[in-house]
Protein backbone atom coordinates (compact mmCIF):
# COMPACT_ATOMS: atom_id res chain seq x y z
CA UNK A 1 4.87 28.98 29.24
CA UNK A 2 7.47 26.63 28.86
CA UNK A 3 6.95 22.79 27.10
CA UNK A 4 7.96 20.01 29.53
CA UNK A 5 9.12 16.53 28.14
CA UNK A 6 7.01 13.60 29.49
CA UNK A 7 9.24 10.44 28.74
CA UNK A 8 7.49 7.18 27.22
CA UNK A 9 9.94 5.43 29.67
CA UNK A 10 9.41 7.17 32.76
CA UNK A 11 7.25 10.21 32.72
CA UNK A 12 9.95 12.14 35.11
CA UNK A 13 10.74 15.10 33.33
CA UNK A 14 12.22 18.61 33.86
CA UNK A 15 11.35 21.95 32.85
CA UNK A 16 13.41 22.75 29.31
CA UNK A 17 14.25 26.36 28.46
CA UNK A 18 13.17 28.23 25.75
CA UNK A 19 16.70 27.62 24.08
CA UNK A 20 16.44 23.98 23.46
CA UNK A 21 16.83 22.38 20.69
CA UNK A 22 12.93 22.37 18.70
CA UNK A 23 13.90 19.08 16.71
CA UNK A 24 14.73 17.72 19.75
CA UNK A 25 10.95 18.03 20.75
CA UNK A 26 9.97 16.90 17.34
CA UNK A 27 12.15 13.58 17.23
CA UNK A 28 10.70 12.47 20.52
CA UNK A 29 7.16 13.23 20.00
CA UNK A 30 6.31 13.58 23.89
CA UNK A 31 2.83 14.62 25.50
CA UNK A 32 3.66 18.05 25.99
CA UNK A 33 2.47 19.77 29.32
CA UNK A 34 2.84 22.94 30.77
CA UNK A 35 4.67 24.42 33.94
CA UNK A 36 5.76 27.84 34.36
CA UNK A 37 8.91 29.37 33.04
CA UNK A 38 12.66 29.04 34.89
CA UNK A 39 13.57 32.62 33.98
CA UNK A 40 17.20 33.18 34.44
CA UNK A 41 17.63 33.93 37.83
CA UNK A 42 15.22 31.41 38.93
CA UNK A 43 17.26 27.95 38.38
CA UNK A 44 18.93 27.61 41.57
CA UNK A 45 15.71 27.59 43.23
CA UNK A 46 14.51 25.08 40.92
CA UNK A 47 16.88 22.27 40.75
CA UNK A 48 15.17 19.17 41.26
CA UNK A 49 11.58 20.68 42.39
CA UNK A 50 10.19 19.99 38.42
CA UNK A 51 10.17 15.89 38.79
CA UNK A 52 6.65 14.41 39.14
CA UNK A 53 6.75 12.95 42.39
CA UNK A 54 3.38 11.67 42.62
CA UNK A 55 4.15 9.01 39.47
CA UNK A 56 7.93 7.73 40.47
CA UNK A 57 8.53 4.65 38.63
CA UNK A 58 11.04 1.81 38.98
CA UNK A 59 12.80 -1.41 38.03
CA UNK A 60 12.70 -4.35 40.21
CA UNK A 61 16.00 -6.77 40.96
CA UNK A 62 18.90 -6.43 43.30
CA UNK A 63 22.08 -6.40 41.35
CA UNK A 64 20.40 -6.53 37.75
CA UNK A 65 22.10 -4.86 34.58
CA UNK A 66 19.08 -2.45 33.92
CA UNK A 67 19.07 -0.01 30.95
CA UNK A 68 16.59 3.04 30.77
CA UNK A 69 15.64 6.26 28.78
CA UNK A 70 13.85 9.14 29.37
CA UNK A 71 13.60 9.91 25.37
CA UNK A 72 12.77 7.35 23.03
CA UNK A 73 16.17 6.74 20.88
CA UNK A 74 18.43 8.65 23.49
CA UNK A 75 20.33 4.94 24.68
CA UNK A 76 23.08 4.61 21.88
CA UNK A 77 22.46 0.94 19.77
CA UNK A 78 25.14 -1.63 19.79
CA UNK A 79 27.78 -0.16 21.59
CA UNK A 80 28.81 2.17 24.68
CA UNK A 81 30.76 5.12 23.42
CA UNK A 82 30.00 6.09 19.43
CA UNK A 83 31.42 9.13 18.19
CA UNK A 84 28.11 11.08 18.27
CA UNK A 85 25.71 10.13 20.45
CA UNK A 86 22.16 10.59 20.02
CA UNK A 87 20.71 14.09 20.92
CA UNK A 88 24.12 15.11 21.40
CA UNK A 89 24.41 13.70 24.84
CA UNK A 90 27.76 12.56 26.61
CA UNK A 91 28.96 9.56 26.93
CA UNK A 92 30.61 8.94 30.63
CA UNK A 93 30.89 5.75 32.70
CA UNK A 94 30.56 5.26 35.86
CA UNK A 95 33.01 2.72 37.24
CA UNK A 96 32.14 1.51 40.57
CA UNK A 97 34.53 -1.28 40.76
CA UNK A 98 38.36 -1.75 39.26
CA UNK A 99 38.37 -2.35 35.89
CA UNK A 100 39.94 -5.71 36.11
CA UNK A 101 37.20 -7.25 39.33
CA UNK A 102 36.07 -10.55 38.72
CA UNK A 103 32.64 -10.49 36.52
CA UNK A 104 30.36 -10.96 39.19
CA UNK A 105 31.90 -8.62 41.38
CA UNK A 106 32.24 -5.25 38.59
CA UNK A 107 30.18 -2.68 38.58
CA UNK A 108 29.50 0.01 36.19
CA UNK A 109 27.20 2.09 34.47
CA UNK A 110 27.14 4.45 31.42
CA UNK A 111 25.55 8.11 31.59
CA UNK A 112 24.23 9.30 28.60
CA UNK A 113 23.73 13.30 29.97
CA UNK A 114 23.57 17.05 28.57
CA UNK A 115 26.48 18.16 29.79
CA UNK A 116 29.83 15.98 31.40
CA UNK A 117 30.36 15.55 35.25
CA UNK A 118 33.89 17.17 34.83
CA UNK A 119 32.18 20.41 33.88
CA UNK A 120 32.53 22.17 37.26
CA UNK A 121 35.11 24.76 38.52
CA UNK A 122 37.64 23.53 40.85
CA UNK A 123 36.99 21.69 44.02
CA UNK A 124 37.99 23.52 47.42
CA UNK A 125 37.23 22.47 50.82
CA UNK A 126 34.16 23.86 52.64
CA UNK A 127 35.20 26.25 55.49
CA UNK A 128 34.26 26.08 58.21
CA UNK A 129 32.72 22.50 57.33
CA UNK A 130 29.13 22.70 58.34
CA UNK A 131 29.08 19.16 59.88
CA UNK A 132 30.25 16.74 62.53
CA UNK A 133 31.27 13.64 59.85
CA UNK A 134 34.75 11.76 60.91
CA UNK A 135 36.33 9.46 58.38
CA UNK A 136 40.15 9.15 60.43
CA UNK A 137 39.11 7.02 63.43
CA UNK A 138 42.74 7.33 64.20
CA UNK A 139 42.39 9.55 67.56
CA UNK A 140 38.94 8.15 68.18
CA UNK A 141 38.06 6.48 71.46
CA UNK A 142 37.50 3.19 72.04
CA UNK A 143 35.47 2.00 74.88
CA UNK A 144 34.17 -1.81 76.04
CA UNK A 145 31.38 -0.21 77.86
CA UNK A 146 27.77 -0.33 76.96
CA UNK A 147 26.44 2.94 75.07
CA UNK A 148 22.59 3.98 74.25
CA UNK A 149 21.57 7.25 73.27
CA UNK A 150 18.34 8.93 73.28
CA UNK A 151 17.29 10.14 69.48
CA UNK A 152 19.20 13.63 68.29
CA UNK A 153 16.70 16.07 68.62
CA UNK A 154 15.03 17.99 65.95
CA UNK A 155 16.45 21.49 64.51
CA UNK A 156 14.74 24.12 65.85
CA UNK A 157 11.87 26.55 63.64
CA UNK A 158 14.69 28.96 63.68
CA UNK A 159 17.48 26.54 62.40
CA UNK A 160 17.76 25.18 58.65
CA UNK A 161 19.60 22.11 58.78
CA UNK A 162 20.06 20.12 55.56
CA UNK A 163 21.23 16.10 55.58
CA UNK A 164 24.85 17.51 54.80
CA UNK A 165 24.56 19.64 57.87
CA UNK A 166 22.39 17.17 60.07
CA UNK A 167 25.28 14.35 59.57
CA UNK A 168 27.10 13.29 62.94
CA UNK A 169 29.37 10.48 62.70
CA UNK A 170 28.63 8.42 66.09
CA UNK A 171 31.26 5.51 65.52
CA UNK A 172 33.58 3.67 62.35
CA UNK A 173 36.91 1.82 62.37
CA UNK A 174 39.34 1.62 59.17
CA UNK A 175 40.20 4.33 56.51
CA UNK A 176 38.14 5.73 53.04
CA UNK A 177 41.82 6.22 51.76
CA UNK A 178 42.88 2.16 51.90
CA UNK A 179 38.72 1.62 50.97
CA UNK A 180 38.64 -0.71 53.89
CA UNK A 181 36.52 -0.12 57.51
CA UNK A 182 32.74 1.53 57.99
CA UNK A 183 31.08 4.60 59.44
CA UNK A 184 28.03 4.93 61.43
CA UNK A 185 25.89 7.90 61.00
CA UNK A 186 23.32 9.96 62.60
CA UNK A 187 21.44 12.66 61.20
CA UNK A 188 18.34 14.98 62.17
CA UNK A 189 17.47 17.54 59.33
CA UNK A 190 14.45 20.03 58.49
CA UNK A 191 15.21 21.47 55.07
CA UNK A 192 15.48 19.83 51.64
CA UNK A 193 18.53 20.18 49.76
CA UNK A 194 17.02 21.67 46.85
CA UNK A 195 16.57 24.82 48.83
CA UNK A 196 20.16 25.44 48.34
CA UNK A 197 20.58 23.78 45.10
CA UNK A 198 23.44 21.09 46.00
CA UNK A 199 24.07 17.62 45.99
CA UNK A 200 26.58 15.62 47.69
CA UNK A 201 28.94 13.02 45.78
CA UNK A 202 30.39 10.43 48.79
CA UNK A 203 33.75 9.46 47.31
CA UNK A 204 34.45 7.60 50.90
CA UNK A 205 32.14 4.45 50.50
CA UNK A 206 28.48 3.25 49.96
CA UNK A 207 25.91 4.76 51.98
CA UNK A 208 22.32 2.66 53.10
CA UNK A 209 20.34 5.38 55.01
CA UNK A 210 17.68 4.01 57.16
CA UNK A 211 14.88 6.82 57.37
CA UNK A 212 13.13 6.72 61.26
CA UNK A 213 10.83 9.83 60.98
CA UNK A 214 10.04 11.70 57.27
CA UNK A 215 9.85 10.27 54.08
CA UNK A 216 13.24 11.14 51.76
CA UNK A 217 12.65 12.36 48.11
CA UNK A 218 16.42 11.53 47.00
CA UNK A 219 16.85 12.91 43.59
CA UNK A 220 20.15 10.72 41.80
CA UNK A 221 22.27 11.00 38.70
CA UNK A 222 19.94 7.68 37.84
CA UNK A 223 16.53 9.10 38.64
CA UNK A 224 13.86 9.62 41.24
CA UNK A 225 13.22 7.15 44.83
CA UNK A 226 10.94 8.00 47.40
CA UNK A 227 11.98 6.55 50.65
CA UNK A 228 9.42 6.51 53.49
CA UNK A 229 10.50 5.27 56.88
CA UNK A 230 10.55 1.80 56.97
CA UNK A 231 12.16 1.41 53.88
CA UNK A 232 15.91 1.95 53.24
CA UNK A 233 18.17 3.52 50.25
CA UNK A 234 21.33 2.32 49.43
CA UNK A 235 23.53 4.81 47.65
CA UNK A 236 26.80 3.66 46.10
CA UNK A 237 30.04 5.60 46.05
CA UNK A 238 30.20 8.27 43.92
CA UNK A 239 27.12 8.69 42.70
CA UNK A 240 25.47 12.32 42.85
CA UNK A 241 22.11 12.51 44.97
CA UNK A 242 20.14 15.42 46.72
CA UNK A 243 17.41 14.49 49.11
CA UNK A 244 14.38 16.68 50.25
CA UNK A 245 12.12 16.66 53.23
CA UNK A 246 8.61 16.56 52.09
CA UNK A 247 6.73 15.46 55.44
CA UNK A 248 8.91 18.52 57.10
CA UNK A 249 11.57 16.95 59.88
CA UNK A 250 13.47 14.25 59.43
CA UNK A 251 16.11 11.88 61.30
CA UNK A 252 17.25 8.65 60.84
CA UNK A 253 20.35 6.47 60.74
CA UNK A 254 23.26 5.95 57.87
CA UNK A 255 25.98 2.59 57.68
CA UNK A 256 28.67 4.08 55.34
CA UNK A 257 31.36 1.05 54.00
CA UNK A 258 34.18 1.67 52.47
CA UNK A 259 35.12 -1.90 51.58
CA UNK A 260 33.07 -3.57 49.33
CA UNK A 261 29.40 -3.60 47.96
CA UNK A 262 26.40 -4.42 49.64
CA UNK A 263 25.09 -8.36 48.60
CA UNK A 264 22.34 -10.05 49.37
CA UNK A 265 23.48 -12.96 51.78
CA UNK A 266 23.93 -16.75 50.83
CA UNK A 267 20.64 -18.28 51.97
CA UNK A 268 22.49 -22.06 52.31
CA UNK A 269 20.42 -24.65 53.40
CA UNK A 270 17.33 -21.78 53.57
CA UNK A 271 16.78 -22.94 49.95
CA UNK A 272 16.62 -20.20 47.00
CA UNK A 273 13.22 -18.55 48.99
CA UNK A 274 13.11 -16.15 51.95
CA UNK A 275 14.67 -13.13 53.93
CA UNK A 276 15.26 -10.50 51.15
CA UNK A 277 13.62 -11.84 48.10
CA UNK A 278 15.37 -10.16 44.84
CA UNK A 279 12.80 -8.90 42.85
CA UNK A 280 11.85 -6.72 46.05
CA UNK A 281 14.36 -4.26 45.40
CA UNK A 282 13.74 -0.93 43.54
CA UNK A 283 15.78 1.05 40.92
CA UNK A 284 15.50 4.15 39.45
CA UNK A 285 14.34 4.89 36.05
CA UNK A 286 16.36 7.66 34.08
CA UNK A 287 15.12 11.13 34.68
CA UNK A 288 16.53 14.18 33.75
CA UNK A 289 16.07 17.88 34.54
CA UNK A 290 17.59 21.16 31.95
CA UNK A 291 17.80 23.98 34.41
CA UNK A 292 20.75 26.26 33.76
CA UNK A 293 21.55 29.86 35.15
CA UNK A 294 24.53 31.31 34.01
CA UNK A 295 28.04 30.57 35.99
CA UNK A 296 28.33 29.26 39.55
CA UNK A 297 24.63 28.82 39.99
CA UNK A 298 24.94 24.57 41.39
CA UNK A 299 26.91 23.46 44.38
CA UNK A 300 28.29 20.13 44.19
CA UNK A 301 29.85 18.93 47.91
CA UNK A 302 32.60 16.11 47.46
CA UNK A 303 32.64 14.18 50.51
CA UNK A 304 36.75 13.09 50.24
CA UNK A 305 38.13 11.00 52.87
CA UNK A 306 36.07 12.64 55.23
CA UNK A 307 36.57 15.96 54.64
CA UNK A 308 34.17 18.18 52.96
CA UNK A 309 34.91 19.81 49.47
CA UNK A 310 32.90 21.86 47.19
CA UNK A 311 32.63 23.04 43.13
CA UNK A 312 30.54 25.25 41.63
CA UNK A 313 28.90 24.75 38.21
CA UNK A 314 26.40 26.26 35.80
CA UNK A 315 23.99 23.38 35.15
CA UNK A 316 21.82 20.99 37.40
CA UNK A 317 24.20 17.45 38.05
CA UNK A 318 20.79 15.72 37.39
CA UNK A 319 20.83 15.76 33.70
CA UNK A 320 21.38 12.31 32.70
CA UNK A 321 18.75 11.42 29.99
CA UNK A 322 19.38 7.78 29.76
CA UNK A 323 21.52 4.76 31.22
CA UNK A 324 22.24 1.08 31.54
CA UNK A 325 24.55 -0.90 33.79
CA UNK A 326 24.86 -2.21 37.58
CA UNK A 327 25.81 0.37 39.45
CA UNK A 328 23.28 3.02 40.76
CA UNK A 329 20.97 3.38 43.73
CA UNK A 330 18.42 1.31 45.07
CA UNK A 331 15.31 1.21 47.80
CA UNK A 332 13.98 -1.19 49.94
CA UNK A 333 11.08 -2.00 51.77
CA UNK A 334 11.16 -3.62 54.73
CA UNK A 335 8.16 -4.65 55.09
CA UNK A 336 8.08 -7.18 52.22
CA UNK A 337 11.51 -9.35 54.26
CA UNK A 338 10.61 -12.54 54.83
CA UNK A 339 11.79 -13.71 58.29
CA UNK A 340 12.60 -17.60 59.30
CA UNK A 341 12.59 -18.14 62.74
CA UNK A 342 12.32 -21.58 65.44
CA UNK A 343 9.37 -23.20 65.00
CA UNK A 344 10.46 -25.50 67.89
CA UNK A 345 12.58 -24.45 70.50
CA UNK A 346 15.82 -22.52 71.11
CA UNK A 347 16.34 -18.97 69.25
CA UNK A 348 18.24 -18.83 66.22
CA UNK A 349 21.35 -16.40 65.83
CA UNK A 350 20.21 -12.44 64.54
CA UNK A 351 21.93 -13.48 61.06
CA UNK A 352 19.02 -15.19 60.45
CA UNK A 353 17.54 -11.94 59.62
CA UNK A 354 19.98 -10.36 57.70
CA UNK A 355 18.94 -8.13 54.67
CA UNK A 356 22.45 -7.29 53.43
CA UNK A 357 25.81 -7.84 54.19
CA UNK A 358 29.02 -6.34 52.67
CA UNK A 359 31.54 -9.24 52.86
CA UNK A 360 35.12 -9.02 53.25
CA UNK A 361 37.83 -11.65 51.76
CA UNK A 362 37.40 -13.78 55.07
CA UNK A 363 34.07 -16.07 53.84
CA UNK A 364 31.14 -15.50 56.48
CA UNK A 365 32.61 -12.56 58.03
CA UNK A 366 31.32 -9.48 56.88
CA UNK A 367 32.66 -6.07 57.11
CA UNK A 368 28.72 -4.88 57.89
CA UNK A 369 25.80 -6.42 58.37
CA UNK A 370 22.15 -4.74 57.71
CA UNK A 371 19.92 -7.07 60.71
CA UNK A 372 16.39 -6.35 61.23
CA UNK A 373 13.57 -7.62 64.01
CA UNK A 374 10.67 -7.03 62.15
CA UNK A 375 6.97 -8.18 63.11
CA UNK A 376 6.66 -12.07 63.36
CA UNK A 377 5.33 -14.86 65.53
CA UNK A 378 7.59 -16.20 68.15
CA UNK A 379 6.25 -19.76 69.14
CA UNK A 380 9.45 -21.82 70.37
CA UNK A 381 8.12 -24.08 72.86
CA UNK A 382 10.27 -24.05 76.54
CA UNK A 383 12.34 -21.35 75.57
CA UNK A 384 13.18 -18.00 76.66
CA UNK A 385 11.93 -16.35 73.97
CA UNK A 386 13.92 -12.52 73.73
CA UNK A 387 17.24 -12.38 72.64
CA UNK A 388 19.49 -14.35 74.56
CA UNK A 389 22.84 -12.72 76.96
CA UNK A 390 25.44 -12.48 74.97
CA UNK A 391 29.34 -11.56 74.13
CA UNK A 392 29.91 -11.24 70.76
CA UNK A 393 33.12 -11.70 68.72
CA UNK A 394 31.38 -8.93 66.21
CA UNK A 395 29.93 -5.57 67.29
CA UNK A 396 26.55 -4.72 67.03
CA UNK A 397 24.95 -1.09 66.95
CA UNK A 398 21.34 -1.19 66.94
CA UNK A 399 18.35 1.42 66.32
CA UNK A 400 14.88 1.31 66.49
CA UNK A 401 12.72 2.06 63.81
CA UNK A 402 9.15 2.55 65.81
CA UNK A 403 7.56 0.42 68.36
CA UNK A 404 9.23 -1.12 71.43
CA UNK A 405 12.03 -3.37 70.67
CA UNK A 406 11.35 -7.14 72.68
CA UNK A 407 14.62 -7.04 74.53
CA UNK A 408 14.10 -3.75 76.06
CA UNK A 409 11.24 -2.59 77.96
CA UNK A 410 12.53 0.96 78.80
CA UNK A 411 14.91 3.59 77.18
CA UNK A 412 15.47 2.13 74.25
CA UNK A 413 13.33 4.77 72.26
CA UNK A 414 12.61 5.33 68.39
CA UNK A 415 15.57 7.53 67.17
CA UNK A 416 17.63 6.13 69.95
CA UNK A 417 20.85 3.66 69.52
CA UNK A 418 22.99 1.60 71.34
CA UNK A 419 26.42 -0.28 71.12
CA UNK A 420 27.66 -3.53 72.46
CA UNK A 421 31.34 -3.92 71.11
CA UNK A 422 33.36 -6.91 70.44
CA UNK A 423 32.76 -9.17 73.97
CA UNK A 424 31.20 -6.59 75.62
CA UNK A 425 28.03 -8.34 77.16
CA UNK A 426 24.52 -7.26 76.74
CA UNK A 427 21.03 -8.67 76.55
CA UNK A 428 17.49 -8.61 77.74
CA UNK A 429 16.94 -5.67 80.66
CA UNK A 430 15.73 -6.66 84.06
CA UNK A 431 12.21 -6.32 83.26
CA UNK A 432 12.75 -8.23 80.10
CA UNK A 433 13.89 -11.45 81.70
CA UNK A 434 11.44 -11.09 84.93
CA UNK A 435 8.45 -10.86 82.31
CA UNK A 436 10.11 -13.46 80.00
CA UNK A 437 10.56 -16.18 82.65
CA UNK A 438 6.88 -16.10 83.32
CA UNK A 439 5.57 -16.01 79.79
CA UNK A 440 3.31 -18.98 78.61
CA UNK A 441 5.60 -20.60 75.96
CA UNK A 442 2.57 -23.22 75.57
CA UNK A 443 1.01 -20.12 73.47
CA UNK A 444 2.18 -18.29 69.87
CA UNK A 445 3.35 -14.54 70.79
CA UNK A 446 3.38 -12.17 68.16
CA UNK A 447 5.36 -8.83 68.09
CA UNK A 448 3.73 -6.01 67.37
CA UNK A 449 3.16 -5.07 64.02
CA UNK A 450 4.56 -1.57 65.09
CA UNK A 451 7.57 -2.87 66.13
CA UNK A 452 10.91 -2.87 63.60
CA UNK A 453 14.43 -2.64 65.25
CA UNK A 454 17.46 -2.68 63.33
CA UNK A 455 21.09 -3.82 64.26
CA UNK A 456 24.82 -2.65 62.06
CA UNK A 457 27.07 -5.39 62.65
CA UNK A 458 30.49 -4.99 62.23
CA UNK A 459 33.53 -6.65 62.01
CA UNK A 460 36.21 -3.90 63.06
CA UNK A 461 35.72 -3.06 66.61
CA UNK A 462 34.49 0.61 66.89
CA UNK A 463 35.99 3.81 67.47
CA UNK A 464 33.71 6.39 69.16
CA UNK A 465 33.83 10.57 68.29
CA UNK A 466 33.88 13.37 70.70
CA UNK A 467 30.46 13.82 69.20
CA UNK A 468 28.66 10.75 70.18
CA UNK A 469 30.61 10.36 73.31
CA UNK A 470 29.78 14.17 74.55
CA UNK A 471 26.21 14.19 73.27
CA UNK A 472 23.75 15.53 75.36
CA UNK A 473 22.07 11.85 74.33
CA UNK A 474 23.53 10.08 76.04
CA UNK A 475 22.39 7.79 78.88
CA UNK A 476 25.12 7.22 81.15
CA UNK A 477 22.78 5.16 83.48
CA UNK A 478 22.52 2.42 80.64
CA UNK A 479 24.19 0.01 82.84
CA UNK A 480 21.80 0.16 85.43
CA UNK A 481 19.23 -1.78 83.51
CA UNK A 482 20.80 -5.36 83.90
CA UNK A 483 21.58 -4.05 87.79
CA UNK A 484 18.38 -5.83 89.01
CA UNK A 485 19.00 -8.94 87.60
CA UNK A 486 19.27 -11.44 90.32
CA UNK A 487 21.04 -14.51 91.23
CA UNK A 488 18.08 -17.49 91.21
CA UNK A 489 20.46 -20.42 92.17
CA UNK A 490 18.71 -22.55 94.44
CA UNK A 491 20.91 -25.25 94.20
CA UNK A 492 17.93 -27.25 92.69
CA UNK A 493 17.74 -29.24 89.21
CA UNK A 494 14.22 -27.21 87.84
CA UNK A 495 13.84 -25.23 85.33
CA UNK A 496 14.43 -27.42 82.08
């Protein structure tokens, strides 16, 4: 049998090989446990499968300098980079930002792992690439009309489909290459990563992936997050991840930026309380796996200004026993936001429920916007209480989470999507306002506690792909939802 390390810090530890180092086990006096043997052969089919996933720990803060070990000692004392660091780990940092960012904009974290990042044959591109991801919105189409879409539909028994493969890039403006502009993502998956021993590095931009159906076991360079839907994962640029399926199926919905980091946004005269409260958010704590199989055994995919590349290496990427800095994944639950909301009349603007933006250098103009519409009570006396009609200078692409979303009675489904782009106009359906018109505003509503919607707002106007444009999704009858909606000029004062 081989001995398994249980960490002090985080009890997420790997399978080590009957090779390793026996004062290594000695120094760091671990519980020892026992799990059967990676023969050689075998790693592959291992990588990231020996993680307790039933005691995943984290640390709590949004934008916190955290530092973590997975063996007692293994975090180097007093400085970053000494010329031998303990249990001969590397030193590598992560750099997330430029060197030279302003202090409160610079991110960066150092790796303390068994074996260096660089350690990997060289990178070629994938062919044919195995998915439907556009970062050059270039030739794109743009469009003023109104878009929905039904959700992708699930692969089939007979299909394996990883997240890599179940990627479809719906919509983005701007360029990776000039690190300024967004994508929006789509995916529908059935089989966990692991199965063929990869990960994906996204050079382009940060990625928050918002789960609809199937929990996400993402495995990172930083450690372990389980991410259930109705909870979100943001994953920064560049750092190493590998997610498996565990409930079987999954699909969901991904906001890629290439400009800038996700913030929390400035709560102004909100006070220092409410919408996305800090301490809500949840980082990793290190974790590390040893599972080696000779040469060209781990795939690591390099997403690279769109295009797929991959490099081969001998060792699992997740082998980073200890770390401290700003820069690394984080969850979310969405659940624990804290909405504001009229408590009088008139409804208040969607930024009011903002749970991150990613500004640009123009102040209050963000490059994306993460809006939700979670469960609340609506009780604004003499008020039309859905969303209002609108044309909007930004663009808004929207998804829905589970439930029924209160501006749409019909064909807006969970899975589905829709886009209203810069002044196209949009609002309740016909049903919507009939129903809305009529509703006792004398009386507190509340939405469903099944109900959570989500909207990407953008700044650059969107481009759409062949893909999103052609799917079989599609609902070219969108339109016809606001076609009932009927003039009710009377020439009469009423109605205030």
């Amino acid at each position: 049998m081989a001995q398994v390390l249980e960490s002090t810090d985080t009890e997420h530890v790997a399978d080590l090989p009957r090779e390793v180092d026996e004062q290594l086990i000695e120094d760091s006096k671990p519980t020892v446990v026992e799990k059967n043997v990676i023969s050689p052969g075998e790693g592959a089919k291992n990588i990231g499968k020996s993680f307790d996933w039933d005691n995943v720990k984290y640390q709590n803060g949004f934008g916190n300098y955290f530092q973590t070990e997975a063996l007692p000692g293994s975090l180097p004392v007093d400085q970053n980079n000494p010329q031998v660091c303990p249990y001969g780990l590397y030193a590598e940092q992560l750099s997330g930002s430029a060197f030279t960012a302003r202090r409160h904009e610079n991110y960066r974290t150092w790796l303390y792992r068994i074996r260096p990042s660089v350690t990997h044959e060289p990178f070629k591109p994938v062919n044919p690439e195995p998915w439907k991801v556009v970062a050059d919105f270039g030739q794109a189409i743009p469009t003023p009309n109104q878009l929905r879409w039904g959700p992708l539909p699930l692969p089939g028994d007979n299909e394996k489909r990883n997240f890599v493969e179940g990627l479809q890039t719906f919509c983005g403006a701007g360029s990776p290459g000039v690190k300024d502009g967004y994508a929006i993502h789509m995916y529908s998956a059935n089989t966990s990563m692991s199965e063929c021993a990869e990960c994906l590095c996204n050079a382009d931009g940060n990625m928050l992936i918002v789960p609809q159906l199937g929990t996400l076991r993402v495995v990172t360079e930083m450690g372990l997050l389980v991410v259930p839907s109705g909870s979100i994962i943001v994953i920064p640029r560049g750092i190493r991840f590998s997610i498996d399926l565990p409930d079987g199926p999954s699909r969901g919905y991904v906001l890629e930026v290439y400009t800038n980091q996700f913030v929390l946004p400035d709560l102004g005269p909100i006070g220092a309380n409410g919408l996305a409260n800090p301490n809500h958010f949840e980082y990793p704590v290190a974790a590390f796996e040893v599972v080696e199989n000779g040469p060209t055994t781990f795939r690591v995919l390099h997403k690279f200004e769109g295009r797929l590349f991959e490099a081969w290496q001998s060792f699992s990427p997740f082998n980073v026993v200890a770390w401290h800095g700003n820069y690394s994944p984080y969850k979310y639950d969405l659940s624990k936001f804290c909405p504001m909301n009229a408590v009088s009349h008139d409804h208040p603007d969607p930024s009011i429920f903002t749970v991150l933006t990613c500004p640009t250098a123009t102040p209050g103009q963000a490059c994306a916007d993460f809006v939700i519409f979670p469960p609340r009570w609506s009780v604004a006396e003499h008020t039309f209480r859905p969303p209002y009609y609108h044309r909007n200078f930004m663009n808004e692409f929207m998804g829905l989470i589970r439930g029924v979303y209160e501006a749409k009675q019909e064909g807006f489904v969970p899975g589905g999507a829709s886009l209203h782009s810069c002044m196209s106009p949009h609002g309740p359906d016909t049903a919507t306002f009939e129903s809305a018109t009529k509703q006792d505003v004398n009386k507190p509503h509340k939405l469903p506690d099944n109900t959570l919607a989500f909207m990407f707002e953008t700044n650059h106007t969107p481009r759409m792909t062949e893909v999103a444009l052609s799917s079989a999704e599609l609902q070219n009858d969108y339109y016809k939802c606001w076609i009932g909606l009927q003039s009710h000029f009377n020439g009469k004062p009423e109605g205030c």
